[in-house]
Protein backbone atom coordinates (compact mmCIF):
# COMPACT_ATOMS: atom_id res chain seq x y z
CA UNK A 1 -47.54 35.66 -84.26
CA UNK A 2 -46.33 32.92 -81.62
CA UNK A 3 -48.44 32.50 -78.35
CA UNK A 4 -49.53 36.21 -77.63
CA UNK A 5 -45.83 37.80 -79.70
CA UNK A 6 -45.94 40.02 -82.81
CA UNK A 7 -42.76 39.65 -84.89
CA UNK A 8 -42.91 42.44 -87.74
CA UNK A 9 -40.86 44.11 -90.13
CA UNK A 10 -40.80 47.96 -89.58
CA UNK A 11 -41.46 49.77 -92.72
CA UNK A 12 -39.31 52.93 -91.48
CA UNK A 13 -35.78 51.05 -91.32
CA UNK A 14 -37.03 47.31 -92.12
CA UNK A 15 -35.34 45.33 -88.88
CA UNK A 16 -37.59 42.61 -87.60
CA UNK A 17 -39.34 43.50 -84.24
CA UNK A 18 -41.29 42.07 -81.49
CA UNK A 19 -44.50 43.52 -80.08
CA UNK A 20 -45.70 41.71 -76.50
CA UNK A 21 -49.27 41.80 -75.34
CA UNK A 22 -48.44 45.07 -73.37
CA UNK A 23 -47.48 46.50 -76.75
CA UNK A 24 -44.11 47.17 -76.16
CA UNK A 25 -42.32 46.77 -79.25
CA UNK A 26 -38.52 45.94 -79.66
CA UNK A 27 -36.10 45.34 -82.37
CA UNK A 28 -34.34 42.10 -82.33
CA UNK A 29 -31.90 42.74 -85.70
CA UNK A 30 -29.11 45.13 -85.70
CA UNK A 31 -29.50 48.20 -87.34
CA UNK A 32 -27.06 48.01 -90.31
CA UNK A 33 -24.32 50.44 -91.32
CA UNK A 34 -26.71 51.96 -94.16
CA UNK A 35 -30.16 52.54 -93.09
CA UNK A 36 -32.47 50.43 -94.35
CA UNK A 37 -30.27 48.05 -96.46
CA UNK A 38 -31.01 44.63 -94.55
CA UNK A 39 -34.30 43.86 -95.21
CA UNK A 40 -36.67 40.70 -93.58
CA UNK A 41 -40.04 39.05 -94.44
CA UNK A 42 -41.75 36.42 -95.18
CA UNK A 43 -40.68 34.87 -91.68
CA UNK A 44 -42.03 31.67 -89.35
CA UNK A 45 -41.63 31.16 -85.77
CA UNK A 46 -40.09 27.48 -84.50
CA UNK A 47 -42.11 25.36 -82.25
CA UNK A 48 -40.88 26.69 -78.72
CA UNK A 49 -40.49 30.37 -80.16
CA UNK A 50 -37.04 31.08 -79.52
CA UNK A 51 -36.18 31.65 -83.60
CA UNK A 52 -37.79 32.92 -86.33
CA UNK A 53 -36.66 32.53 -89.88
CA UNK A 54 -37.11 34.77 -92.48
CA UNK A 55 -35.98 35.69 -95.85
CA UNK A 56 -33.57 38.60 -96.17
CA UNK A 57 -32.85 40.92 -98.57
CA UNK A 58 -29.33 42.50 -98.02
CA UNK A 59 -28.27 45.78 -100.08
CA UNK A 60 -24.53 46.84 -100.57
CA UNK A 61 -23.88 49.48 -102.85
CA UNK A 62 -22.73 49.10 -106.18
CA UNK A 63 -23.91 45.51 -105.73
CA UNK A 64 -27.24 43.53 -106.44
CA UNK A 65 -29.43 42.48 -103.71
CA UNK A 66 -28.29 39.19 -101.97
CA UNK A 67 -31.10 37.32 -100.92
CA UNK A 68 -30.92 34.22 -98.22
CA UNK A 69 -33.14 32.72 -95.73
CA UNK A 70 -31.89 33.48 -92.45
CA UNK A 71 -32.36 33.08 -88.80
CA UNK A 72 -33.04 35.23 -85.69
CA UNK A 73 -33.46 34.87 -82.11
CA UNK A 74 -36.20 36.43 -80.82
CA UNK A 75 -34.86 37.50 -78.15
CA UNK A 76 -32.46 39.66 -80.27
CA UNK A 77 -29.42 38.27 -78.49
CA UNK A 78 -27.33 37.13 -81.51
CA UNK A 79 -26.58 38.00 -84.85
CA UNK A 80 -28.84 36.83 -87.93
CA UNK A 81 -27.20 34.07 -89.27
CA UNK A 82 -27.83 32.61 -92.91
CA UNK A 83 -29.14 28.93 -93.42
CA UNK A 84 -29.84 28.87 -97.22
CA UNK A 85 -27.78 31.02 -99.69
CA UNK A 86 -26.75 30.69 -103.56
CA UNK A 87 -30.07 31.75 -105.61
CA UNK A 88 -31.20 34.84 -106.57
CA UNK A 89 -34.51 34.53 -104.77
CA UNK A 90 -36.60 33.04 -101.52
CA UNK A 91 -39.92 32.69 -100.20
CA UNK A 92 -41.94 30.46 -97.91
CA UNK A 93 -39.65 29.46 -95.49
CA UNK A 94 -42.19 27.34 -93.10
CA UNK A 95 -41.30 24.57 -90.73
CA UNK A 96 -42.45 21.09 -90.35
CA UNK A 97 -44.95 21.47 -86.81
CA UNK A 98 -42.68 19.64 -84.33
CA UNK A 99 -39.53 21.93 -85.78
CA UNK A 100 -37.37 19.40 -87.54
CA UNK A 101 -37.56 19.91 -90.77
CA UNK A 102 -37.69 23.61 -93.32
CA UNK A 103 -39.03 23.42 -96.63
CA UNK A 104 -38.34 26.89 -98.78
CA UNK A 105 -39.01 27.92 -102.67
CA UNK A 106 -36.03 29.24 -104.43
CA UNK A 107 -35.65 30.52 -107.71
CA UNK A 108 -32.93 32.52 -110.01
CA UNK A 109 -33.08 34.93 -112.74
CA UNK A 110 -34.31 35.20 -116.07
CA UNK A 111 -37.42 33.24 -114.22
CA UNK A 112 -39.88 35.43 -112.05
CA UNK A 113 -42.19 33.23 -109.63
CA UNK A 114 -45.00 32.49 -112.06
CA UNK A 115 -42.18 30.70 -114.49
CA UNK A 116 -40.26 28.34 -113.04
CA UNK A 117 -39.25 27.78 -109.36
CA UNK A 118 -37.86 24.85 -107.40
CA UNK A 119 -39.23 23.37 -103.83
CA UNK A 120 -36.99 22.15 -101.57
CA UNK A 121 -36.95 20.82 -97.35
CA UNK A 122 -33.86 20.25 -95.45
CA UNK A 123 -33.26 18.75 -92.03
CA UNK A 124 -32.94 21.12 -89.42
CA UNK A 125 -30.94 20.01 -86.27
CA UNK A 126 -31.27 22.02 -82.69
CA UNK A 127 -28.50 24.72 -83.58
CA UNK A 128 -30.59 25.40 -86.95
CA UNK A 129 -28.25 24.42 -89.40
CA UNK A 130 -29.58 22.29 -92.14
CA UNK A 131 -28.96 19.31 -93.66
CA UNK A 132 -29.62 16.81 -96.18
CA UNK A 133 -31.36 19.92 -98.51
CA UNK A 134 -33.58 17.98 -101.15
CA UNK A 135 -35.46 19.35 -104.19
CA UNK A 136 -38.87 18.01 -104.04
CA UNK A 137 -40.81 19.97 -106.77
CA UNK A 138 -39.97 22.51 -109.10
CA UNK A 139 -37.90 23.37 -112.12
CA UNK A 140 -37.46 25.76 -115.02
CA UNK A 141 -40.87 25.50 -116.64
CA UNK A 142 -42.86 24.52 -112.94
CA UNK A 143 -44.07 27.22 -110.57
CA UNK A 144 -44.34 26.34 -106.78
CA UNK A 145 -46.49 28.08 -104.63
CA UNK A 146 -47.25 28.54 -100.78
CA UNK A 147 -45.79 25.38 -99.05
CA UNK A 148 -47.68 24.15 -96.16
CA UNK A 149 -47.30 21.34 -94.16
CA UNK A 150 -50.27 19.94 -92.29
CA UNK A 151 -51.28 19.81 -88.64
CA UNK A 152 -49.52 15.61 -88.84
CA UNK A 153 -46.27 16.81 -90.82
CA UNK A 154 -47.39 16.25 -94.54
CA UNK A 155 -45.91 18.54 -96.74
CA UNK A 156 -48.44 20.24 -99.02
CA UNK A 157 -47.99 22.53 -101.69
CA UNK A 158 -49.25 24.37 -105.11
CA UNK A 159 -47.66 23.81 -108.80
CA UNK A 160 -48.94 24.70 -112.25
CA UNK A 161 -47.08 21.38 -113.49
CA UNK A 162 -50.48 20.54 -115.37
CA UNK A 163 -51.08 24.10 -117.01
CA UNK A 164 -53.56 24.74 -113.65
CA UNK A 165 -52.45 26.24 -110.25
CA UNK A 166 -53.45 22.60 -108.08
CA UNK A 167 -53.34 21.08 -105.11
CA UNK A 168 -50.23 18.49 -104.14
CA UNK A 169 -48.41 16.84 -100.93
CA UNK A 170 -45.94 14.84 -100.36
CA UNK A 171 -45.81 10.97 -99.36
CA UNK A 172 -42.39 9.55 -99.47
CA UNK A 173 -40.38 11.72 -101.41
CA UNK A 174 -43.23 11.78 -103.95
CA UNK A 175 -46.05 14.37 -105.12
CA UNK A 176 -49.32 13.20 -105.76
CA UNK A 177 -52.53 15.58 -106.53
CA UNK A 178 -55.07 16.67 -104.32
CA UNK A 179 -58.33 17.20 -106.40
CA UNK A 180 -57.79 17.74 -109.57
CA UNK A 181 -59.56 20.70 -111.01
CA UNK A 182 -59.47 23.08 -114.12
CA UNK A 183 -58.95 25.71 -111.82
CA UNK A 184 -56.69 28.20 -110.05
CA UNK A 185 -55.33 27.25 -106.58
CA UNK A 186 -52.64 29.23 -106.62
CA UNK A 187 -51.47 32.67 -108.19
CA UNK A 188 -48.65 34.57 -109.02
CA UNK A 189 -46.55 35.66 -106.06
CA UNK A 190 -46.24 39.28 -106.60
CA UNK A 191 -45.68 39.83 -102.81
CA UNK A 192 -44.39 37.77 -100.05
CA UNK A 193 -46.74 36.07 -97.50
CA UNK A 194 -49.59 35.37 -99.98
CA UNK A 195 -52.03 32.04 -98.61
CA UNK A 196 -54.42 30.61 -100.48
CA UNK A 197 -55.23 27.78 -97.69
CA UNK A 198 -54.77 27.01 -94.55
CA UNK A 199 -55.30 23.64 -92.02
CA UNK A 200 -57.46 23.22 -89.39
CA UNK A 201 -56.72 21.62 -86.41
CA UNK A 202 -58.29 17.78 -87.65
CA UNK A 203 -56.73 18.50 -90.98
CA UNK A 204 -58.93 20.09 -92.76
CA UNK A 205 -57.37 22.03 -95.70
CA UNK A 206 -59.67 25.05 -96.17
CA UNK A 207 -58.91 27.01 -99.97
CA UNK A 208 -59.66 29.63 -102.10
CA UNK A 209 -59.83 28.88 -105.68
CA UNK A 210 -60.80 30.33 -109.04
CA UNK A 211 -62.78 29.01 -111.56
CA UNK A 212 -64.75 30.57 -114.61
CA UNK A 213 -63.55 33.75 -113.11
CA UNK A 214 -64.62 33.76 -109.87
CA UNK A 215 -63.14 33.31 -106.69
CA UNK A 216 -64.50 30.85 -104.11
CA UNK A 217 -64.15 29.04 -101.15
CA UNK A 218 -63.95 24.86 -100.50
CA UNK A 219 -63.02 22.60 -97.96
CA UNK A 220 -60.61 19.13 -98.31
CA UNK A 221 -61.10 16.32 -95.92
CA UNK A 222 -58.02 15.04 -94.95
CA UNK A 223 -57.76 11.87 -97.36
CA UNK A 224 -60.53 12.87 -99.53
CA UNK A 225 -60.27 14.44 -103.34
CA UNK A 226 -63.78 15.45 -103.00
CA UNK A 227 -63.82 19.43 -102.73
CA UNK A 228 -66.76 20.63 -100.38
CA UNK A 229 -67.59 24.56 -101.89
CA UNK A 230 -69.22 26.90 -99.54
CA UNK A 231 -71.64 29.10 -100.20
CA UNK A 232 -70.88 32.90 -99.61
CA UNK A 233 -71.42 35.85 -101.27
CA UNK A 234 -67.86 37.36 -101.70
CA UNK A 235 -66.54 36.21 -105.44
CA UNK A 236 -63.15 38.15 -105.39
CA UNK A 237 -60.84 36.83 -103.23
CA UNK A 238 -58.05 39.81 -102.49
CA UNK A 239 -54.36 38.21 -102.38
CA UNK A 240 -56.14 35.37 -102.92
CA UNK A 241 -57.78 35.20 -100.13
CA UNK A 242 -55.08 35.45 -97.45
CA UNK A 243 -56.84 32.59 -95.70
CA UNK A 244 -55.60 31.78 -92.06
CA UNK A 245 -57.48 29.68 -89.67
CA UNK A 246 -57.32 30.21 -85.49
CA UNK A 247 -56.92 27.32 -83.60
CA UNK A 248 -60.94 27.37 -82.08
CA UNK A 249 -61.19 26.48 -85.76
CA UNK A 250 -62.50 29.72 -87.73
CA UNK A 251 -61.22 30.82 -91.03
CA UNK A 252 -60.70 34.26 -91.90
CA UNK A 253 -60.10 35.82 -95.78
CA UNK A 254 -60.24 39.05 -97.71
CA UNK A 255 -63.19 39.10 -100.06
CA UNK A 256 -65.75 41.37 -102.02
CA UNK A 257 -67.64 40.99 -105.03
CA UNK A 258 -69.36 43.33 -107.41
CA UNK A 259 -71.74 44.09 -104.80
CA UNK A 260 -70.18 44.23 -101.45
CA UNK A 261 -66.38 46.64 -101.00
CA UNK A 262 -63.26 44.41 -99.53
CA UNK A 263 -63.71 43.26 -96.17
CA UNK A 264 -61.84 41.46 -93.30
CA UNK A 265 -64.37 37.98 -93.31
CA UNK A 266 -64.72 35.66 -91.02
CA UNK A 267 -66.23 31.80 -91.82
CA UNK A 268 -67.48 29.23 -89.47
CA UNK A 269 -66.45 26.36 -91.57
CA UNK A 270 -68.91 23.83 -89.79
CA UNK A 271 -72.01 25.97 -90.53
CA UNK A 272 -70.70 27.55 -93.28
CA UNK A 273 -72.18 31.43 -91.52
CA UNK A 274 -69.88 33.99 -92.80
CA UNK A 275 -69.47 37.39 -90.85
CA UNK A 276 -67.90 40.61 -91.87
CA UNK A 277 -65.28 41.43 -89.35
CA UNK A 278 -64.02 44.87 -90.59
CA UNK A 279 -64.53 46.40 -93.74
CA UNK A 280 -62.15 48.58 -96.27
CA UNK A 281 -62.54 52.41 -96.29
């Protein structure tokens, strides 16, 4: 979503479209010569919403799947074009807030997410190629998961480097810890898009965790390793959560518990009132 546009990937013949306000929807990648065989997710929008990259899965026959992150105007007037090729694998491509800069987890077989994968960010200059790709985090034995940066730029990200999914960013090249914790921040990527925590608009990192198996809710002050829980009834955290904030500052997740069937919630993270916005069937 980028100021009132949906950008999507169809299920029927998986090109990328755009749905306005009206909701008129519009394809802005080509159709390929076999149905179906280029396939996009896992996309982000740039600052002044005239690209959107993505990761793209694209299927020849006879061949395996080449994956590459890629980008697309939105206005569907050129070509896909790739920006980061040569593993077997992609996710999070995200972009530093004023556009600049693309950070991106890559990894290559035998390893599957949960093993081993490798962080990187790369400058990104105003025709969106990149330069000066760096590896920040990551390796064979070190899983990365959802890169964010912050509302100010800082890079932020999860890794099981200690034997627990925690918290990390990223001060001059280096990675330092969050808070801490004997508990699960992060979680394997089974699926593309997963978010266990998103910023608000002062910085606040608001996350789902689990601990003693249960999920839960906390808040970071920006600066502060002191982890402020909240109090709500909803213990299981689906996708982990898929926490996204709004910029009027509300947070919004997918939780149950034992008690209560999968809903659509909505948190007010200054009073800490939770509200069920839709529930599952």
């Amino acid at each position: 979503m980028h100021e009132g546009t949906l950008f999507f990937a169809n299920f029927s013949d998986q090109r990328l479209y755009r749905r306005s306000v009206a909701g008129h929807s519009e394809p802005i990648t080509p159709e390929p010569d076999v149905p179906a065989a280029d396939r996009y997710a896992d996309g982000c929008v740039t600052p002044d919403g005239r690209w959107t990259i993505c990761v793209r899965e694209a299927h020849a026959e006879g061949d395996e799947a080449r994956n590459e992150v890629v980008i697309v105007p939105t206005d569907g007037s050129s070509l896909p074009r790739t920006l980061v090729a040569g593993s077997d694998f992609y996710a999070f491509p995200r972009l530093h807030p004023d556009g600049t800069r693309l950070t991106w987890v890559e990894w290559s077989h035998p390893n599957m997410p949960w093993d081993g994968t490798e962080l990187w960010v790369a400058d990104i200059d105003p025709e969106r190629e990149i330069a000066h790709a760096t590896r920040v985090a990551g390796g064979p034995e070190e899983s990365i998961f959802q890169p964010r940066w912050s509302p100010r730029g800082d890079l932020h990200f999860v890794s099981d480097r200690t034997g627990w999914w925690n918290l990390y960013v990223v001060h001059a090249g280096e990675a330092s810890p969050l808070c801490p914790r004997e508990a699960e921040f992060g979680g394997p990527q089974w699926v593309f898009g997963l978010s266990r925590y998103a910023f608000l608009a002062d910085g606040t990192l608001i996350c789902s965790f689990t601990r003693d198996g249960c999920d839960r809710l906390g808040s970071l002050r920006p600066g502060s390793s002191t982890l402020k829980p909240f109090e709500t009834p909803f213990t299981s955290h689906l996708g982990g959560g898929s926490v996204q904030s709004d910029p009027a500052g509300q947070v919004y997740f997918v939780g149950g518990s034992e008690k209560r069937r999968a809903a659509v919630i909505g948190l007010d993270p200054e009073s800490g009132h939770v509200e069920v916005i839709k529930a599952f069937d």
